[in-house]
Protein backbone atom coordinates (compact mmCIF):
# COMPACT_ATOMS: atom_id res chain seq x y z
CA UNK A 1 -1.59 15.50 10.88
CA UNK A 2 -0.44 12.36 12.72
CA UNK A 3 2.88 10.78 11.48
CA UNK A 4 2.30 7.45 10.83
CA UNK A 5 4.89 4.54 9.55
CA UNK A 6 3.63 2.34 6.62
CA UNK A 7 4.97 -0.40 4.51
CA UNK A 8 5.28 -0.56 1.23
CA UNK A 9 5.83 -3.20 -1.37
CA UNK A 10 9.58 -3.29 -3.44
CA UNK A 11 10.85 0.10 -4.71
CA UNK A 12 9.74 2.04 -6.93
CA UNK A 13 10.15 5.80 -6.07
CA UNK A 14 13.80 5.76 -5.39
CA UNK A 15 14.16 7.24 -8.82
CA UNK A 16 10.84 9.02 -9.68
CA UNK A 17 11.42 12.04 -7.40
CA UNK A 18 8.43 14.11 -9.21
CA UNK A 19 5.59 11.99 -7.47
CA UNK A 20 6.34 9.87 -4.90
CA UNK A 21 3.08 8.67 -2.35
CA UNK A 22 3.11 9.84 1.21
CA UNK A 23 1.13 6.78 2.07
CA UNK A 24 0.72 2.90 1.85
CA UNK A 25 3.88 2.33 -0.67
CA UNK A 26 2.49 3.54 -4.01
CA UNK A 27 4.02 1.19 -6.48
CA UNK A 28 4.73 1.08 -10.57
CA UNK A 29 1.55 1.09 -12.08
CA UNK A 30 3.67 -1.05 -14.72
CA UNK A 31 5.31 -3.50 -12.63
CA UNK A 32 7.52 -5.65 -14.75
CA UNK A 33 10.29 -7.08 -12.24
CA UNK A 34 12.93 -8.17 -14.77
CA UNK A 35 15.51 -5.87 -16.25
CA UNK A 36 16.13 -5.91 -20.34
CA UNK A 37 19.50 -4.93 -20.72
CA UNK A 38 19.96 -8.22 -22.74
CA UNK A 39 16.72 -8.10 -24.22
CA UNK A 40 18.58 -6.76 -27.58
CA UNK A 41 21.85 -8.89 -27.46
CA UNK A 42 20.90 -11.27 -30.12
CA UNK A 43 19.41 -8.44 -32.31
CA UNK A 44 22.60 -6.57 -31.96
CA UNK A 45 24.89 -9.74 -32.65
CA UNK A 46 23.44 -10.57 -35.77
CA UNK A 47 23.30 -7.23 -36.54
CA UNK A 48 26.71 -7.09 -36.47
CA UNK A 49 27.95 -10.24 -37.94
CA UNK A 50 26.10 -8.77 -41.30
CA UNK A 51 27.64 -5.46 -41.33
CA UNK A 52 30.45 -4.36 -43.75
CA UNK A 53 33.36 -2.04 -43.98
CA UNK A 54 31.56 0.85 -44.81
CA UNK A 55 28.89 0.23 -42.06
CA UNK A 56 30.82 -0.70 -39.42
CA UNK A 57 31.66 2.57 -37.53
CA UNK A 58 30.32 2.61 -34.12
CA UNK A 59 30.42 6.78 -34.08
CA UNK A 60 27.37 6.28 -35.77
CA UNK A 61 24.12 5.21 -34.77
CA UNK A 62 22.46 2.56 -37.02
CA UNK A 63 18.60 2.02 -37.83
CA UNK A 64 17.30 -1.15 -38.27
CA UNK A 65 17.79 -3.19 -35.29
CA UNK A 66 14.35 -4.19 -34.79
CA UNK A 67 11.10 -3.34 -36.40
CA UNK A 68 9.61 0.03 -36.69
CA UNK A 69 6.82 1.45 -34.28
CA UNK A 70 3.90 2.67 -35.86
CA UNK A 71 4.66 6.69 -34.87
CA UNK A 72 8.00 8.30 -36.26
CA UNK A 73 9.74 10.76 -34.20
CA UNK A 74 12.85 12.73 -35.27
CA UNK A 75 15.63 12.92 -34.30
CA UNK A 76 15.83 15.04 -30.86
CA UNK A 77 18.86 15.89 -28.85
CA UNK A 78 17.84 15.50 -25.47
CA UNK A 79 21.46 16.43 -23.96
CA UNK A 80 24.36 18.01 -25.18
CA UNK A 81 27.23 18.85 -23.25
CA UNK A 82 30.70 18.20 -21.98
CA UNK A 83 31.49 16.36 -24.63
CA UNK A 84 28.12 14.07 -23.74
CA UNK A 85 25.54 14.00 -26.53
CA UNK A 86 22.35 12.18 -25.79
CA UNK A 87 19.83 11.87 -28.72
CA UNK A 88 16.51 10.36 -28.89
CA UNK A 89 16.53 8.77 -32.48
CA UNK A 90 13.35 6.34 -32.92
CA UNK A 91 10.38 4.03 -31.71
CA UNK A 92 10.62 0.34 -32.41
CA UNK A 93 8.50 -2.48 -31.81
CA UNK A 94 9.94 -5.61 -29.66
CA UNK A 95 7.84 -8.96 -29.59
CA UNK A 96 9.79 -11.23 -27.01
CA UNK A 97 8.55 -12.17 -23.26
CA UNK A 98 5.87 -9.43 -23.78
CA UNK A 99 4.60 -6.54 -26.44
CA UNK A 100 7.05 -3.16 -26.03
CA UNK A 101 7.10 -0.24 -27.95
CA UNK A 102 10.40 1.16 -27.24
CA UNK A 103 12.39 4.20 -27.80
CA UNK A 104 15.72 4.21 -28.83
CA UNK A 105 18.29 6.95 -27.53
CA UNK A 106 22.28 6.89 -28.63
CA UNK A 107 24.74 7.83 -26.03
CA UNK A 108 28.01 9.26 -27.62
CA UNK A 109 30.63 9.91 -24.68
CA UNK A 110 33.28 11.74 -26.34
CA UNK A 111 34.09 13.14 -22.82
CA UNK A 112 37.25 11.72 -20.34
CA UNK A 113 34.98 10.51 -17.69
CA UNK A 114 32.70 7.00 -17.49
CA UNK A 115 28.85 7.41 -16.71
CA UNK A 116 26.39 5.49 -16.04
CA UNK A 117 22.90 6.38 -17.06
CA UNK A 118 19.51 6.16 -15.77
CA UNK A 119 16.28 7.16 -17.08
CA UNK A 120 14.55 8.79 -14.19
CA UNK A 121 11.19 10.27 -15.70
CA UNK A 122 9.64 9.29 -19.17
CA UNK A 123 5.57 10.39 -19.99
CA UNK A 124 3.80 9.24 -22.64
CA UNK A 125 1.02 11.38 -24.06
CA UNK A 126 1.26 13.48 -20.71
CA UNK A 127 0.60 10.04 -18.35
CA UNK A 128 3.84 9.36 -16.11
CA UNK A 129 4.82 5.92 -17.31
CA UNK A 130 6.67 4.16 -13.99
CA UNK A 131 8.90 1.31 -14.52
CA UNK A 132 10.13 -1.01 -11.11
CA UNK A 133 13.49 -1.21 -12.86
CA UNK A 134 14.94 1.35 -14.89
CA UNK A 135 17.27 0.10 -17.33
CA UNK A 136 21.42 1.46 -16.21
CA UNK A 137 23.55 1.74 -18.74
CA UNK A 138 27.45 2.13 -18.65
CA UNK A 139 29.29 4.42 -21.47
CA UNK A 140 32.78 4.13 -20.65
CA UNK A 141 35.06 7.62 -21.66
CA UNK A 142 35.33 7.49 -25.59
CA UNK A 143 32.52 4.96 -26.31
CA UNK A 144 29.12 5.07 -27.56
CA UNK A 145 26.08 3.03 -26.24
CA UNK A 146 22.09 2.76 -26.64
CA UNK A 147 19.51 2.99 -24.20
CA UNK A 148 16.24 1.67 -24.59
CA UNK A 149 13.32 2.87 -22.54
CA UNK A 150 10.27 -0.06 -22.38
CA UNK A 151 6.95 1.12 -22.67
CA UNK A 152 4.66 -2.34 -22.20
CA UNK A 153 1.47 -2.67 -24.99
CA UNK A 154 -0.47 -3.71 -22.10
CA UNK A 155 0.10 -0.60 -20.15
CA UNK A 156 -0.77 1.49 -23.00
CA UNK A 157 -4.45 -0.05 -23.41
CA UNK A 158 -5.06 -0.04 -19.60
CA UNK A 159 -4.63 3.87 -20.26
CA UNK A 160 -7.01 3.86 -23.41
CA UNK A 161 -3.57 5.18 -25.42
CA UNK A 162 -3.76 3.63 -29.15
CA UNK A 163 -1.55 6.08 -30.81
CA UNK A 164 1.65 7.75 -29.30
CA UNK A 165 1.65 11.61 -29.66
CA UNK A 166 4.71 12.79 -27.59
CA UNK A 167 7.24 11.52 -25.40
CA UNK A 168 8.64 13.41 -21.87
CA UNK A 169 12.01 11.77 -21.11
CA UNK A 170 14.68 12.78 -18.40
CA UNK A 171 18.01 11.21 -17.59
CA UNK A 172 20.42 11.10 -14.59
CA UNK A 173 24.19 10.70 -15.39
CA UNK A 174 26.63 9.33 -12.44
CA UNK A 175 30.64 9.14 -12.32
CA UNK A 176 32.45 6.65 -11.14
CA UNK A 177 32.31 7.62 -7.56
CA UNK A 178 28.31 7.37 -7.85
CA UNK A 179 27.84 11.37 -7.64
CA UNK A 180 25.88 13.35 -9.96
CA UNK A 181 27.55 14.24 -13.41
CA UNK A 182 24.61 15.78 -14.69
CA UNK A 183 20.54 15.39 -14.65
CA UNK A 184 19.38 16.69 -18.14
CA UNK A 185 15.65 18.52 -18.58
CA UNK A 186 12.66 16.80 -19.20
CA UNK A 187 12.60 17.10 -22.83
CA UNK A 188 9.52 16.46 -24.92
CA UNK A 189 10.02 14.70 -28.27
CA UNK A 190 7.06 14.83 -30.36
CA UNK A 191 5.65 11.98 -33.23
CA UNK A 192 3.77 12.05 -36.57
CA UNK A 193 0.53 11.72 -34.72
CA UNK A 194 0.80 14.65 -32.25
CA UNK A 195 -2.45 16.36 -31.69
CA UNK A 196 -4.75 13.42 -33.25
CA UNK A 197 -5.17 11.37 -29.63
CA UNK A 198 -7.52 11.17 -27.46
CA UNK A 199 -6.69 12.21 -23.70
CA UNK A 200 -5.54 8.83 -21.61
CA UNK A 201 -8.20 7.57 -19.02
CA UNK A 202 -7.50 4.64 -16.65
CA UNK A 203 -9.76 1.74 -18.53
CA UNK A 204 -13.00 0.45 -16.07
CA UNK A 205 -12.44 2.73 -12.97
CA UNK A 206 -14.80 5.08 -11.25
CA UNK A 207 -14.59 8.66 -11.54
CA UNK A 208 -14.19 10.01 -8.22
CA UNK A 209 -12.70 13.79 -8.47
CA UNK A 210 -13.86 16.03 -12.07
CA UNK A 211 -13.17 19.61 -11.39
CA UNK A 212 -11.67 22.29 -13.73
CA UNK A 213 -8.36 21.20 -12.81
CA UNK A 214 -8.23 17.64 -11.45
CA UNK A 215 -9.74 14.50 -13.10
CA UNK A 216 -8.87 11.70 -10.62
CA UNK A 217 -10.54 8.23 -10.59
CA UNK A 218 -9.90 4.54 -8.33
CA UNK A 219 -10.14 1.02 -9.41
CA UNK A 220 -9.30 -1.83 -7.39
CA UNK A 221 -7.05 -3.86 -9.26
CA UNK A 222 -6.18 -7.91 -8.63
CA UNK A 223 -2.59 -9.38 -9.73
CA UNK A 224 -1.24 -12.59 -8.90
CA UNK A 225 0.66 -11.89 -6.05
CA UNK A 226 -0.97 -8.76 -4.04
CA UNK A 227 -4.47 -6.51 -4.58
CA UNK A 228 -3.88 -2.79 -5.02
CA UNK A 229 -6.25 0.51 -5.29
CA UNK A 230 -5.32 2.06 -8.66
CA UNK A 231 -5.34 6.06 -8.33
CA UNK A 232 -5.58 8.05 -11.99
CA UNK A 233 -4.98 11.80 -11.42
CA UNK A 234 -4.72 14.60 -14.39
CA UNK A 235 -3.48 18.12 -13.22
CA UNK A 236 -5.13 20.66 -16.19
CA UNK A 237 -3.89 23.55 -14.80
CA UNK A 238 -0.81 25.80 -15.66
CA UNK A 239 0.89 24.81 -11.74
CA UNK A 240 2.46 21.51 -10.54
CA UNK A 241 -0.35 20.50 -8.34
CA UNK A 242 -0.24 18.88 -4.92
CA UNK A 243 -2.93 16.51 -4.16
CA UNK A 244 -3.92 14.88 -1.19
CA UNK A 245 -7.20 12.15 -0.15
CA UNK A 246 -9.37 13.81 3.05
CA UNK A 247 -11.31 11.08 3.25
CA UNK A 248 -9.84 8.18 3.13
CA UNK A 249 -11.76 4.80 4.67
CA UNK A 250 -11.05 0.71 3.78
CA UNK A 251 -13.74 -0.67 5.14
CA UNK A 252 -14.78 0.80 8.53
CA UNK A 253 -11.04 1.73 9.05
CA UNK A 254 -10.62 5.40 8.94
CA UNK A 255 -6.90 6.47 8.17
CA UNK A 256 -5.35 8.63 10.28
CA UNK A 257 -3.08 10.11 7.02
CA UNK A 258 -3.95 10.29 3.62
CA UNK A 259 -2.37 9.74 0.22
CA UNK A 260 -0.22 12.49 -1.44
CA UNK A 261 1.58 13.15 -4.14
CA UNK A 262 2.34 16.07 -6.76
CA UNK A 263 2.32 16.49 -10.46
CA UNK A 264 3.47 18.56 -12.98
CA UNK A 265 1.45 21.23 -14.79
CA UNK A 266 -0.64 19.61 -17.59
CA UNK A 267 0.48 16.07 -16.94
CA UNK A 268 -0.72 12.77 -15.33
CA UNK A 269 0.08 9.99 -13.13
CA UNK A 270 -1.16 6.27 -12.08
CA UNK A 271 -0.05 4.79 -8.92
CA UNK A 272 -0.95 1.55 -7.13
CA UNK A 273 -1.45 0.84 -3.21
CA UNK A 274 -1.44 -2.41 -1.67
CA UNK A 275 -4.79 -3.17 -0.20
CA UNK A 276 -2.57 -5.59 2.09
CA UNK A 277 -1.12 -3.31 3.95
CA UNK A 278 -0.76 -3.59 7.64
CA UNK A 279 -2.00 -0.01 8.47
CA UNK A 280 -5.29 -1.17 5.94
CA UNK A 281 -6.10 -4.01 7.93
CA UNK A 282 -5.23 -2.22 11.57
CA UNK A 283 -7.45 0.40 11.14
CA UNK A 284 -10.32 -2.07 10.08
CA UNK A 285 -10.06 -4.52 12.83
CA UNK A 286 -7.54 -6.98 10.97
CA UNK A 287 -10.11 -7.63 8.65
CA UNK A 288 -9.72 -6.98 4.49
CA UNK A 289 -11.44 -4.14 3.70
CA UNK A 290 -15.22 -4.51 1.69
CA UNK A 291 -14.90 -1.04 -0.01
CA UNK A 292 -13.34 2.31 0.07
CA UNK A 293 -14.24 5.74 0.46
CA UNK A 294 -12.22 8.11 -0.85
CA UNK A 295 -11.74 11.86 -1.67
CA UNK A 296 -9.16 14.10 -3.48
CA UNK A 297 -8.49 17.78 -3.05
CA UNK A 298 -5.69 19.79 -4.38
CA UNK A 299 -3.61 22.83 -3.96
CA UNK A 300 -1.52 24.90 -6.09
CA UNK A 301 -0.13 26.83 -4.17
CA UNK A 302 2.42 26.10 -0.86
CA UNK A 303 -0.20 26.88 1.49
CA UNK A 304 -2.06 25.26 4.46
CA UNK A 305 -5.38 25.37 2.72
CA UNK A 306 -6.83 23.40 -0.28
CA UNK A 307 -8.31 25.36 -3.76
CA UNK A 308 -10.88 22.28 -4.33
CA UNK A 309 -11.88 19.06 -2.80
CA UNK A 310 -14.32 16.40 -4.47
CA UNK A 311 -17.43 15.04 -3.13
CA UNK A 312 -16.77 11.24 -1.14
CA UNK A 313 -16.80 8.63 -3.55
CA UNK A 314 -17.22 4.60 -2.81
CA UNK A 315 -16.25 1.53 -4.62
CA UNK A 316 -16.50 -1.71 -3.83
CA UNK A 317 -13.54 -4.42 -2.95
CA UNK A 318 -14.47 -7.42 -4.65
CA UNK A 319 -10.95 -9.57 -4.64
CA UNK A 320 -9.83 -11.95 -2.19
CA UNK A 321 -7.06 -10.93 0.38
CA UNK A 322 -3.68 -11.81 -0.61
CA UNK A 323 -0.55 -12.63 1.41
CA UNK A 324 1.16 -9.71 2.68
CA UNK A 325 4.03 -9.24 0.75
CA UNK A 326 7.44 -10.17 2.23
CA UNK A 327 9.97 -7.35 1.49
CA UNK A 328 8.94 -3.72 1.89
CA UNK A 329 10.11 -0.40 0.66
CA UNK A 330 10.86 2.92 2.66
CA UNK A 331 8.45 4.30 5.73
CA UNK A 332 5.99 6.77 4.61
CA UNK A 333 3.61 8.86 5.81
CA UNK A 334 5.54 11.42 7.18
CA UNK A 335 3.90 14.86 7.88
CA UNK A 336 3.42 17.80 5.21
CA UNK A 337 6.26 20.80 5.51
């Protein structure tokens, strides 16, 4: 397969190394662009101003900071060694520059080294949640902090979810000298409405791939600043899945690569591509693209052939072409090992 550079739009798979795109600069399918490590300072403040003697040991984690979520989870010890204990503890609710469930995790360093953590994988109801920004939060040796992980209302109704059943979260740890101090499993926390919701589905897009073990579907999707193609993929089989686009046309522009990414056994992802892209509008004559035809096949195995590929599927570009975007990511494209 040809190598072929592309540009992508800012960041996003420098920390999500499960699924990254071989192609056009696949993107958070929940861009946010703003970081909330302060989105809780006033909470906390007053918080503390109220508390009394008998309350005010920070060893402890304390409930209460902000409304409840409507799903409970228990409590779920998502790493514990070293002297590092990491410990999912409940879903909130936060109304403030937009609608987040959130779940709460307490970091007690008890340990003689500082960390910094990073949330580096989080799935809700089996769908890959992707955030721009991941929230990084220091724990000094002998302190205690919280990290919150934002999961945006909006996002959740794009993907049909109404009710949370279970949570995948994974964190990376680094010292001082920015190494690895430890990368804990993904660890699945489970709430009260487990087994009572419906399977996600990307909301309004157009079924393209519906085999025994892939559901994948494309929507073209307009924000204010760029137009993307919106890929949905399920894997429903037992083996992390690699999955790739054979056909693969904006316009009358036939790409010389395609897009390709893995996931996990039983799980799903969303990912966006920026119809803007140079290598979209070189390979149609430097003109924006009317439509796009489009293919998936996957493998489960590390071999040169494919186990299934879909039939060619079209859907219509309707948006108006937007700048290019200023500031790209990493080159992709590269060939498959």
């Amino acid at each position: 397969m040809k190598k072929l550079k592309l540009f992508v739009i800012p960041v996003l798979c420098t920390f999500m190394f499960s699924s990254c795109s071989d192609l056009l600069g696949a993107t958070s399918t929940f861009p946010s662009g703003e970081s909330y490590k302060s989105v809780f300072e006033d909470e906390e403040e007053e918080e503390e101003e109220e508390e009394t003697e008998e309350t005010s040991d920070d060893s402890d984690y304390k409930y209460g900071k902000l409304p409840e979520a409507p799903w409970k989870i228990k409590d779920t010890v998502i790493y514990d060694e070293d002297d590092i204990t990491i410990t999912a503890k409940e879903l909130v609710t936060y109304n403030g520059k937009g609608s987040y469930y959130t779940l709460v995790c307490w970091i007690e360093n008890k340990s003689n080294h500082n960390i910094t953590l990073t949330m580096t994988q989080l799935f809700v109801n089996d769908i890959e949640y992707r955030t721009e920004l991941p929230e990084t939060v220091s724990i000094p040796a002998g302190t205690n902090n919280t990290y919150y992980s934002f999961i945006k209302l909006n996002d959740l109704e794009n993907l049909t979810i109404d009710d949370i059943g279970s949570l995948d979260i994974k964190f990376q740890a680094l010292n001082d000298n920015g190494a690895t101090q430890f990368e804990t499993d993904l660890i699945n926390i489970k709430t009260n409405f487990f087994g009572e919701t419906e399977t996600p589905f990307l909301k309004g897009s157009t079924i393209i791939a519906d085999g025994e073990y892939l559901l994948a579907s494309v929507k073209i999707v307009e924000t204010e600043e760029a137009n993307f193609l919106q890929v949905f993929a399920m894997n429903n089989a037992d083996k992390s899945m690699r999955i790739i686009t054979p056909t693969l046309v904006f316009g009358n522009g036939n790409l010389d690569t395609c897009i390709r990414f893995d996931i996990l056994p039983h799980k799903g992802i969303t990912l966006l591509y920026d119809l803007n892209n140079p290598v979209i509008l070189d390979a149609n004559n430097n003109v924006f693209p009317d439509g796009v035809d489009i293919s998936f096949a996957y493998r489960l195995n590390k071999t040169s052939d494919y186990d299934w590929e879909s039939p060619v599927g079209h859907i219509d570009i309707t948006v108006d072409q937007k700048p290019i975007l200023d500031v790209y990511g990493d080159d992709l494209g590269e060939e498959e090992e």
